[in-house]
Protein backbone atom coordinates (compact mmCIF):
# COMPACT_ATOMS: atom_id res chain seq x y z
CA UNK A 1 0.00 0.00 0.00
CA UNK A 2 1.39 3.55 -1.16
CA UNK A 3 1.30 6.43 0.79
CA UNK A 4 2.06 9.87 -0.07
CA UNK A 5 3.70 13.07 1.90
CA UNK A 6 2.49 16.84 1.70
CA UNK A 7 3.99 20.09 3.53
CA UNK A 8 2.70 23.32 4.02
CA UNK A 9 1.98 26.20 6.05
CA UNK A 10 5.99 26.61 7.20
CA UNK A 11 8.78 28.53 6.37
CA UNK A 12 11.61 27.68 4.07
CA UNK A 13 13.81 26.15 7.13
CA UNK A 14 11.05 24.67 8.42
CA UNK A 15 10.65 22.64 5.03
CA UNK A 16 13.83 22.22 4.43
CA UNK A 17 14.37 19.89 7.58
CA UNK A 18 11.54 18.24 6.79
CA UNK A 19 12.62 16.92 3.81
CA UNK A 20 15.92 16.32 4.79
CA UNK A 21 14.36 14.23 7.53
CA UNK A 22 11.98 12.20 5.06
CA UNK A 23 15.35 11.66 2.97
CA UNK A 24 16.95 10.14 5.64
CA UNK A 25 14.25 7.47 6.74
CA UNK A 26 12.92 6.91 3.27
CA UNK A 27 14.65 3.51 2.77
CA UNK A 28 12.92 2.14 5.98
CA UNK A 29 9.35 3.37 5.69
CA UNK A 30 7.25 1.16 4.09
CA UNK A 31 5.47 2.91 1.00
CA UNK A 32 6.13 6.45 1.49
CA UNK A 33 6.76 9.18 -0.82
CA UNK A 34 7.18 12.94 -1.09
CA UNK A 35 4.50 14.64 -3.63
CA UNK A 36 3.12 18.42 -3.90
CA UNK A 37 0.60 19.55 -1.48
CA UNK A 38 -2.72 18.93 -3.97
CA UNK A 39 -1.72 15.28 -4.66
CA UNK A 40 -0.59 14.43 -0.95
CA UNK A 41 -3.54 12.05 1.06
CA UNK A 42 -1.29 13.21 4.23
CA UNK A 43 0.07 17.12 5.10
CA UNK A 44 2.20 17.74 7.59
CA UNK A 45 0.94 21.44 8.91
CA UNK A 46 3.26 24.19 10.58
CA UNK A 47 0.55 24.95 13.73
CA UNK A 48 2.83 27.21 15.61
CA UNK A 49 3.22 29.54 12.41
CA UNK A 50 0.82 32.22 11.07
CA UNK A 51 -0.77 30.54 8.21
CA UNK A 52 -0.36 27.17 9.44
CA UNK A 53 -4.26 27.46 11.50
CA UNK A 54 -6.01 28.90 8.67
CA UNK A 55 -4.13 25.67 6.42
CA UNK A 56 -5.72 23.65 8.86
CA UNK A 57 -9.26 24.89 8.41
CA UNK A 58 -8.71 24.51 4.25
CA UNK A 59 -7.33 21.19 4.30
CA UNK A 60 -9.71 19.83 7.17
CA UNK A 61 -12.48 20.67 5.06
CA UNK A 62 -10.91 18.81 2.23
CA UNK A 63 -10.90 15.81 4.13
CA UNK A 64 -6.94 15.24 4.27
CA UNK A 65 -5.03 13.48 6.43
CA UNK A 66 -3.53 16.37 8.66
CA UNK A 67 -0.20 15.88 10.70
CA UNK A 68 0.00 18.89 13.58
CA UNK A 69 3.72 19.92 13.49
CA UNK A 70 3.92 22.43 17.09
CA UNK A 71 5.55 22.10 20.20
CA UNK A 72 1.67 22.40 21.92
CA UNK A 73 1.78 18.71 23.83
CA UNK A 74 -2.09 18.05 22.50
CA UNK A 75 -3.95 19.37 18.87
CA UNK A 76 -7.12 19.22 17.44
CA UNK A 77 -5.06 17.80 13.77
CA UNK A 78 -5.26 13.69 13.29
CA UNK A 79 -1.16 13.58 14.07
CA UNK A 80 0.74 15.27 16.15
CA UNK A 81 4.94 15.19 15.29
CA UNK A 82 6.35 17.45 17.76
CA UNK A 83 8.36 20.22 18.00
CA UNK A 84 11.57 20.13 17.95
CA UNK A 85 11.58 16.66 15.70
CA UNK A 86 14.32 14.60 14.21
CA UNK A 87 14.36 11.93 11.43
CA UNK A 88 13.90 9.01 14.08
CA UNK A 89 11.03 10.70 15.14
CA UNK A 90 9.27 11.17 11.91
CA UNK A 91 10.16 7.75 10.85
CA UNK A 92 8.28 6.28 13.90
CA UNK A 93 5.19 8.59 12.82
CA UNK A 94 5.33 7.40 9.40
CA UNK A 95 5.88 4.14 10.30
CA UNK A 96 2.76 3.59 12.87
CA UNK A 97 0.95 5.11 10.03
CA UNK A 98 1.76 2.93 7.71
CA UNK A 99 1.59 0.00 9.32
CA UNK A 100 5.30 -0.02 10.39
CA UNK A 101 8.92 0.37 9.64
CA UNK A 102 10.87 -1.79 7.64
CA UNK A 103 13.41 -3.37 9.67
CA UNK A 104 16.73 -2.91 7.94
CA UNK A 105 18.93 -5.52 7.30
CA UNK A 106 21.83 -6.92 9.19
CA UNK A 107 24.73 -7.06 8.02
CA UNK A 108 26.73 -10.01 6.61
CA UNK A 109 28.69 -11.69 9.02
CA UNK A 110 32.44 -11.59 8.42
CA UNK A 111 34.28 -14.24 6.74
CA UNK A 112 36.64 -15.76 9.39
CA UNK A 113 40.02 -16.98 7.84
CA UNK A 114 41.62 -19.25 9.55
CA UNK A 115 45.48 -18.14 10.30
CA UNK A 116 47.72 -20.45 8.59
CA UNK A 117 49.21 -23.24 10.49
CA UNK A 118 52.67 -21.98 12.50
CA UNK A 119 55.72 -23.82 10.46
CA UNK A 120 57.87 -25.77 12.88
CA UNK A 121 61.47 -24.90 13.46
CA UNK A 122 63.77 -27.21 15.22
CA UNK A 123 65.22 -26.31 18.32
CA UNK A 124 69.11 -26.19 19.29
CA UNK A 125 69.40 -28.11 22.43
CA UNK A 126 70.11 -26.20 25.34
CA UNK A 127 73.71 -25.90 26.46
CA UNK A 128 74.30 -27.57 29.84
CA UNK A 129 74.31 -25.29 32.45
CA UNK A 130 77.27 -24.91 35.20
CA UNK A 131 76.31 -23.92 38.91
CA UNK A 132 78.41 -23.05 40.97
CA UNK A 133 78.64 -23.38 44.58
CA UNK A 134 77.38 -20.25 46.59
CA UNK A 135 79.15 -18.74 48.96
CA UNK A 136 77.85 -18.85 52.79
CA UNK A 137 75.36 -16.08 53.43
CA UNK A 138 76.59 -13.93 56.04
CA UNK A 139 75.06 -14.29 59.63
CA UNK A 140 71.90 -11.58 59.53
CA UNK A 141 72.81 -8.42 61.92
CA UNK A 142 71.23 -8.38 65.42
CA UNK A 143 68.11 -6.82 64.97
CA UNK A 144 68.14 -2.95 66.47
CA UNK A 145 66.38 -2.56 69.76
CA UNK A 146 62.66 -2.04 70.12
CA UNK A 147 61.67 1.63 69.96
CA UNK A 148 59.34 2.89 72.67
CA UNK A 149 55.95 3.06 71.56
CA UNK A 150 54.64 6.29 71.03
CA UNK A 151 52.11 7.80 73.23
CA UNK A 152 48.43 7.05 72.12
CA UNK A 153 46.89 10.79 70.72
CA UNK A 154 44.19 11.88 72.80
CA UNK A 155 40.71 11.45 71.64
CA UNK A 156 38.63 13.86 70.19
CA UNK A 157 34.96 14.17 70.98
CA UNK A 158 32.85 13.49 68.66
CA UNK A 159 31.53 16.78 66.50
CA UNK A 160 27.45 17.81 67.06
CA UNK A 161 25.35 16.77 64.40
CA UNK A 162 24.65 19.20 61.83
CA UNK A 163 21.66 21.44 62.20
CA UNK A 164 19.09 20.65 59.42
CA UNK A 165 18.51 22.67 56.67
CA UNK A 166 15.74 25.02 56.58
CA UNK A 167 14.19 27.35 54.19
CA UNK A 168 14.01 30.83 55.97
CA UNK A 169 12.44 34.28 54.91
CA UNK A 170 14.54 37.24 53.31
CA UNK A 171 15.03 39.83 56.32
CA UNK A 172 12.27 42.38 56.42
CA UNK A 173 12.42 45.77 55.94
CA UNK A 174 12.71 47.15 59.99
CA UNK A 175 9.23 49.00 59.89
CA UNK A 176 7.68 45.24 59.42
CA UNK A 177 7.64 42.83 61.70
CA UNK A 178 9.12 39.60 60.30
CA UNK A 179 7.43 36.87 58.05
CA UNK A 180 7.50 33.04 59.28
CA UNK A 181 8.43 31.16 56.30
CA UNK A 182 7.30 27.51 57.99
CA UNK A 183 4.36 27.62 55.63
CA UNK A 184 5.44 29.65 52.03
CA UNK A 185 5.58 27.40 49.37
CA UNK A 186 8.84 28.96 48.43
CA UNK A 187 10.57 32.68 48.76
CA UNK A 188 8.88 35.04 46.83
CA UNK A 189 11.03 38.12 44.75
CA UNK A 190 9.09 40.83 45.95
CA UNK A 191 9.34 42.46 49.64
CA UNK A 192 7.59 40.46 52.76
CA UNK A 193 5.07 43.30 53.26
CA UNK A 194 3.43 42.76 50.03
CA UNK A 195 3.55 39.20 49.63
CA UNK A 196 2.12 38.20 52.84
CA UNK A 197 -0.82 40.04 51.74
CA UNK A 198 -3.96 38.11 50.47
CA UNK A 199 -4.86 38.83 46.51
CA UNK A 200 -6.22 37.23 43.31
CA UNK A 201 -5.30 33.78 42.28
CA UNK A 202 -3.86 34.66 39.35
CA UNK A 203 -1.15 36.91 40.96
CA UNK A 204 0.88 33.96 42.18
CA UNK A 205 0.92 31.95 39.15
CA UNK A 206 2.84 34.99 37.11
CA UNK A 207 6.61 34.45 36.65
CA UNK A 208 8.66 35.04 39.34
CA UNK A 209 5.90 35.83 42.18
CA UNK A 210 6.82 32.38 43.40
CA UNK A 211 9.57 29.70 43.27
CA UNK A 212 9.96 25.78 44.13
CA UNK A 213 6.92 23.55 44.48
CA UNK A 214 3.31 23.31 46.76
CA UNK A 215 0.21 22.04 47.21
CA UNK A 216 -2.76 24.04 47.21
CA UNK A 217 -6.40 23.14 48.24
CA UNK A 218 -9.17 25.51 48.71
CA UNK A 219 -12.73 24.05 50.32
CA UNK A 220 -13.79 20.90 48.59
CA UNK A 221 -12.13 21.80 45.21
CA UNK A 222 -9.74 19.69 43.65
CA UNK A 223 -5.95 19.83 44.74
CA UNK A 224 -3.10 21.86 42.72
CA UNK A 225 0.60 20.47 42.50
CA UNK A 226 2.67 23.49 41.18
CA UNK A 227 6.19 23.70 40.17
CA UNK A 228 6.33 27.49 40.19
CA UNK A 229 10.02 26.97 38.66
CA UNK A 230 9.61 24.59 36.32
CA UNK A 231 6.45 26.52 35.45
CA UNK A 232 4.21 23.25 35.42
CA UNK A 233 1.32 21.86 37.82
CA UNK A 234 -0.63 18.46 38.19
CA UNK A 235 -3.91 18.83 38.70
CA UNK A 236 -7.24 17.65 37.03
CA UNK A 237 -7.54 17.58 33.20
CA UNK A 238 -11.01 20.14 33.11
CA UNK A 239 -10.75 23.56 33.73
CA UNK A 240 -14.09 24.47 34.99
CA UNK A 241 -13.86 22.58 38.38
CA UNK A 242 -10.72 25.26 39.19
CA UNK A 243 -13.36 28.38 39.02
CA UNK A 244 -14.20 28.92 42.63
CA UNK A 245 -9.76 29.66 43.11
CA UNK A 246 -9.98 32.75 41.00
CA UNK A 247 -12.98 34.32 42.78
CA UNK A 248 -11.55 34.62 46.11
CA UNK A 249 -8.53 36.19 47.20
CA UNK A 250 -5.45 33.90 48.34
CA UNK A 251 -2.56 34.55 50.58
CA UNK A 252 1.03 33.44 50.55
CA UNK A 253 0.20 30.92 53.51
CA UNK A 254 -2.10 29.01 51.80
CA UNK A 255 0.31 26.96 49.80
CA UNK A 256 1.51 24.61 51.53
CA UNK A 257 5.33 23.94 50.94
CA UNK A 258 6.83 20.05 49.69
CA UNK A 259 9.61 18.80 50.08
CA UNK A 260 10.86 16.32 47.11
CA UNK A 261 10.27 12.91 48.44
CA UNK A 262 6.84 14.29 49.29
CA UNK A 263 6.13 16.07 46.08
CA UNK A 264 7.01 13.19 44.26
CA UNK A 265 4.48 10.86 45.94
CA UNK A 266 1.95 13.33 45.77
CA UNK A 267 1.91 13.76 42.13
CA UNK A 268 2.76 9.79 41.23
CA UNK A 269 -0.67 9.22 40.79
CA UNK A 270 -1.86 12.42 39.47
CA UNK A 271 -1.59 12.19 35.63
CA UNK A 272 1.02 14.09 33.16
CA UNK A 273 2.30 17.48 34.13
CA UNK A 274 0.60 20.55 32.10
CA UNK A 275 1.91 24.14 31.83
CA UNK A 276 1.13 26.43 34.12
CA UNK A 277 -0.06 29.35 31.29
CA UNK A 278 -3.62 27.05 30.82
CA UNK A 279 -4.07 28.26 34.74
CA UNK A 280 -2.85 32.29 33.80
CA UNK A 281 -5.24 31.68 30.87
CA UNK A 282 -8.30 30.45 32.78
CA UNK A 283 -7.94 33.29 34.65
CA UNK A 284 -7.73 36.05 32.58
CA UNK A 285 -10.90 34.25 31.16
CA UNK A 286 -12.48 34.47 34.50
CA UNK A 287 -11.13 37.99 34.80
CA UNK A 288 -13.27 40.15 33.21
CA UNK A 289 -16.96 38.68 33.54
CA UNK A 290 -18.00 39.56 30.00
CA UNK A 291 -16.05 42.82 29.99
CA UNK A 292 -12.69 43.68 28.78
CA UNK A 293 -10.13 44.39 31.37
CA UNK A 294 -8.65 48.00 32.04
CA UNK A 295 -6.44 49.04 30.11
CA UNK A 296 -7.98 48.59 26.41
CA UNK A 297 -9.93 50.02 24.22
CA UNK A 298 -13.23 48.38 24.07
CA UNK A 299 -13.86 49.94 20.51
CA UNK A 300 -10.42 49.04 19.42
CA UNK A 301 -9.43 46.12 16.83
CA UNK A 302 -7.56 43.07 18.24
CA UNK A 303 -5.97 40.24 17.12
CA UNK A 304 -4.50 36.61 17.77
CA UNK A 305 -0.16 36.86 16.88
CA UNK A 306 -0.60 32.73 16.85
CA UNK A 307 -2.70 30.32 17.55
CA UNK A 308 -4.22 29.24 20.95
CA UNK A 309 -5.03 25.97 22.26
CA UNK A 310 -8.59 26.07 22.75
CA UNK A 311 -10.07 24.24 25.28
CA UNK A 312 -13.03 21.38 24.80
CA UNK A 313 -14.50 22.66 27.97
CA UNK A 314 -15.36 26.03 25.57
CA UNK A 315 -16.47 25.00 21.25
CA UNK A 316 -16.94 28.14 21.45
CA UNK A 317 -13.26 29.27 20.91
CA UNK A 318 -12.87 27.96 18.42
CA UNK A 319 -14.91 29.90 15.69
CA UNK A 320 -13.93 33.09 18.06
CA UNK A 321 -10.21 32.55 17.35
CA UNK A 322 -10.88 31.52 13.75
CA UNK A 323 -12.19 34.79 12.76
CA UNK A 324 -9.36 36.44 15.19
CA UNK A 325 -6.47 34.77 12.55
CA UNK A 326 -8.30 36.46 9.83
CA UNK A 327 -6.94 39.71 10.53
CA UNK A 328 -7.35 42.67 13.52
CA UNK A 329 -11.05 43.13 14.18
CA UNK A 330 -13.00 45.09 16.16
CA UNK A 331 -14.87 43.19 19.13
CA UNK A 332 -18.48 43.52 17.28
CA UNK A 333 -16.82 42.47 13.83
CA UNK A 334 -15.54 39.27 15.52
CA UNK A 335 -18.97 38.26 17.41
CA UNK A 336 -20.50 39.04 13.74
CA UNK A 337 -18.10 36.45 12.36
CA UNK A 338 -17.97 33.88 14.67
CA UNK A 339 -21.86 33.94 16.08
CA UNK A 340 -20.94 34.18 19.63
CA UNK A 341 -22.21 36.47 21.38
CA UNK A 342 -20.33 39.37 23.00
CA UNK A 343 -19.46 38.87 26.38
CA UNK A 344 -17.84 35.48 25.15
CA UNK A 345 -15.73 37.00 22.45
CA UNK A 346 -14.50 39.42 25.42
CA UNK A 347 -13.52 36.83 28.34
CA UNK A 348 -11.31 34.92 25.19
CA UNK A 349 -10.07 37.60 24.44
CA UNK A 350 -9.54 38.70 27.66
CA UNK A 351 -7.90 35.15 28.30
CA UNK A 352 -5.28 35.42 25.85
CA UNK A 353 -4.47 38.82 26.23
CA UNK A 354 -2.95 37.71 29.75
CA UNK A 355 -0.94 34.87 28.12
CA UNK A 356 0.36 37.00 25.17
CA UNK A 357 -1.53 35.02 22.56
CA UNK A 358 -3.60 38.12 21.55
CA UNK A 359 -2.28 41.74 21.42
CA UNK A 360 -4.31 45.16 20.03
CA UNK A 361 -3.95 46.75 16.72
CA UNK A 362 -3.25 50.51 16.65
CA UNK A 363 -3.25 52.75 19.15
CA UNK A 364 -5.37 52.60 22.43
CA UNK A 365 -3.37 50.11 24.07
CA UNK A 366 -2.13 50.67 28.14
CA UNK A 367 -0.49 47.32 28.91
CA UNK A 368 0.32 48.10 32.24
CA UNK A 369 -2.38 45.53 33.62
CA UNK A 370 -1.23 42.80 31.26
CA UNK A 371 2.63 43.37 31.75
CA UNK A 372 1.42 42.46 35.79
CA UNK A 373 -0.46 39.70 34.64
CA UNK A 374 2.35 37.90 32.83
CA UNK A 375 5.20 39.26 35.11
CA UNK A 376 6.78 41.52 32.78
C-alpha cells in the first residue's frame, strides 16, 4: 500500500528539515513518498506559524489526512509530530501510520580466515648449564632494639550533628515585623510586606511571584501540584472545576510547601504534568466577567499573533479565534463572524491577552495591567 507526503503552512527552514528528515528514513518506511501539497492524502501542517491554522481549516475541510507539526503537547489535527523533531522521530510517525517500519537488514557476518598453520622450526638443544657453589650467606645483623611506643593521641569528641537545613524568609524591611516562612511554598522576589498580603489567584501563578513547588487546596475543590520553577502543575484535566480559586482572594500561607520525596508521591498518581499558562489563561478568562479588562480600548481592533489551544470545555473558541487569525477586528466584527455572542468573544479575548496570545492593533493600548499579569 502507497502512501504519499504533503507540507505546508511553514517557512523555508522549516521545510527544508523536513525533507531532509523524510530523505533520511525513506529507505525504511514502508510505502512512502514525497508529492506536492494537492496530490498528498497526508500534510504535515506548521501549527505554531501564522498561516499554518487557517491551512488547517482549508485542508480539514478537504478531508486530508492532517499531521500537527507544534511544540503544543495536545492538537485538534489527526497527528501530532512534535516540535523540535528529528528523522527518528518522523520515521516512527510514518511508520505507525503505515503500518510499520521496515526493519533494515543486518549485516553479513564476516568471513573468518583461519590463520595459517605456525611452520615448525627445530630447536638447538640447550647448552648444559654450570652452577656453581654459593658462597655462605653472612650471619643476619642483630636486629636494632625495640623503639618505645609512642604515646596514644588523645581522643577527640565526637563533633554535634549538623543542624538541618531550613528554608528561611529574606530579612524584612525594619518597619515590618518579620514573616514566618514555615508555611510559604517557596521565597517570593518581591518584599515580605506585600507578599504576605492576600490577593487574586492569578497573581501567584505569574513568573517570578513564586519559586519551588506546593500544594494548594481551597474548600472541597480539587488539589493543585505546582512547580512554580519549572512553570508546570498536576492537577485535574477540566478547567471548569478550578473556578471557585480565581474568585476569592489567596494569601502566601495558603500553599503549603513540599519537600521532594513528598512532592514526588503526591503527584505519582496524578496524571502528566501541564503548563502552568492554561491556569494564567483560565484566569484572565475568568477575569473580566463579560467585559474587557482595564487598560484597552473596548472599541479598538484586536488580534491573535498565533494560535491558541482552545479548550473542549469552551467550542466556542474555536470559531472566536478563527475569525481572530483572519486579521485585527473590532470586538463587534468578531462576534458578527464567529456567532458568539459578545461577552464570550470578550472573556477569550480577555484570556489570551494575559498569556500574550492576543495583542491590540493601533493605538489605544495601556499594557500596564497585562505586563502584571504575565510578570513583565
Amino acid at each position: 500500500m502507497s502512501f504519499t507526503l504533503g507540507l505546508t503552512g511553514m517557512d523555508q527552514a522549516t521545510e527544508s528539515a523536513l525533507k531532509a528528515a523524510f530523505n533520511e528514513v525513506s529507505g525504511r518506511i514502508r510505502g512512502w513518498s514525497m508529492v506536492a501539497e494537492n496530490d498528498a492524502e497526508y500534510i504535515i501542517v506548521d501549527m505554531d506559524s501564522m498561516y499554518g491554522p487557517m491551512s488547517w481549516l482549508r485542508l480539514h475541510a478537504a478531508g486530508k489526512k492532517i499531521i500537527a507539526l507544534t511544540s503544543a503537547s495536545r492538537t485538534q489535527a489527526d497527528f501530532l509530530l512534535a516540535r523540535p523533531f528529528d528523522a527518528n522521530q518522523l520515521g516512527t510517525l510514518l511508520g505507525d501510520i503505515g503500518g510499520g517500519i521496515a526493519e533494515i537488514p543486518a549485516p553479513p557476518a564476516p568471513v573468518v580466515v583461519p590463520p595459517p598453520a605456525p611452520i615448525r622450526v627445530a630447536e638447538p638443544a640447550p647448552a648444559p648449564v654450570v652452577v656453581a657453589a654459593a658462597a655462605p650467606a653472612p650471619p643476619p645483623p642483630a636486629p636494632p632494639p625495640p623503639a618505645p611506643a609512642p604515646a596514644a593521641p588523645p581522643v577527640a569528641a565526637p563533633a554535634p550533628p549538623a543542624p538541618p537545613v531550613t528554608a528561611t524568609a529574606p530579612p524584612a524591611p525594619a518597619a515590618v515585623a518579620p514573616t514566618p516562612a514555615t508555611t510559604a511554598a517557596a521565597q517570593p522576589e518581591e518584599p515580605a510586606a506585600q507578599v504576605t498580603r492576600s490577593t487574586v489567584f492569578s497573581h501567584w501563578l505569574r513568573p517570578g511571584a513564586l519559586n519551588g513547588r506546593a500544594r494548594y487546596q481551597s474548600g472541597k475543590g480539587p488539589e493543585l501540584f505546582i512547580d512554580f520553577a519549572q512553570r508546570q502543575y498536576f492537577g485535574p484535566a477540566t478547567l471548569k472545576p478550578l473556578a471557585e480559586y480565581f474568585v476569592a482572594n489567596v494569601g502566601l500561607r495558603d500553599f503549603e510547601q513540599l519537600d521532594d520525596q513528598v512532592w514526588q508521591s503526591a503527584v505519582a498518581g496524578v496524571g502528566e504534568a501541564q503548563p502552568l499558562a492554561r491556569l494564567q489563561w483560565f484566569g484572565g478568562l475568568l477575569a473580566g466577567e463579560g467585559k474587557l479588562l482595564p487598560g484597552f480600548d473596548p472599541n479598538g481592533r484586536f488580534v491573535l499573533s498565533k494560535w491558541p489551544q482552545t479548550e473542549r470545555e469552551y467550542p466556542r473558541h474555536f470559531r472566536i479565534a478563527t475569525a481572530m487569525m483572519k486579521g485585527p477586528s473590532t470586538i463587534a466584527e468578531i462576534a458578527a463572524a464567529s456567532s458568539v455572542p459578545a461577552a464570550d468573544v470578550i472573556d477569550f479575548i480577555n484570556a489570551n491577552l494575559a498569556t500574550g496570545f492576543a495583542e491590540p492593533s493601533g493605538d489605544g493600548k495601556s499594557g500596564s495591567l497585562m505586563d502584571r499579569l504575565r510578570g513583565r
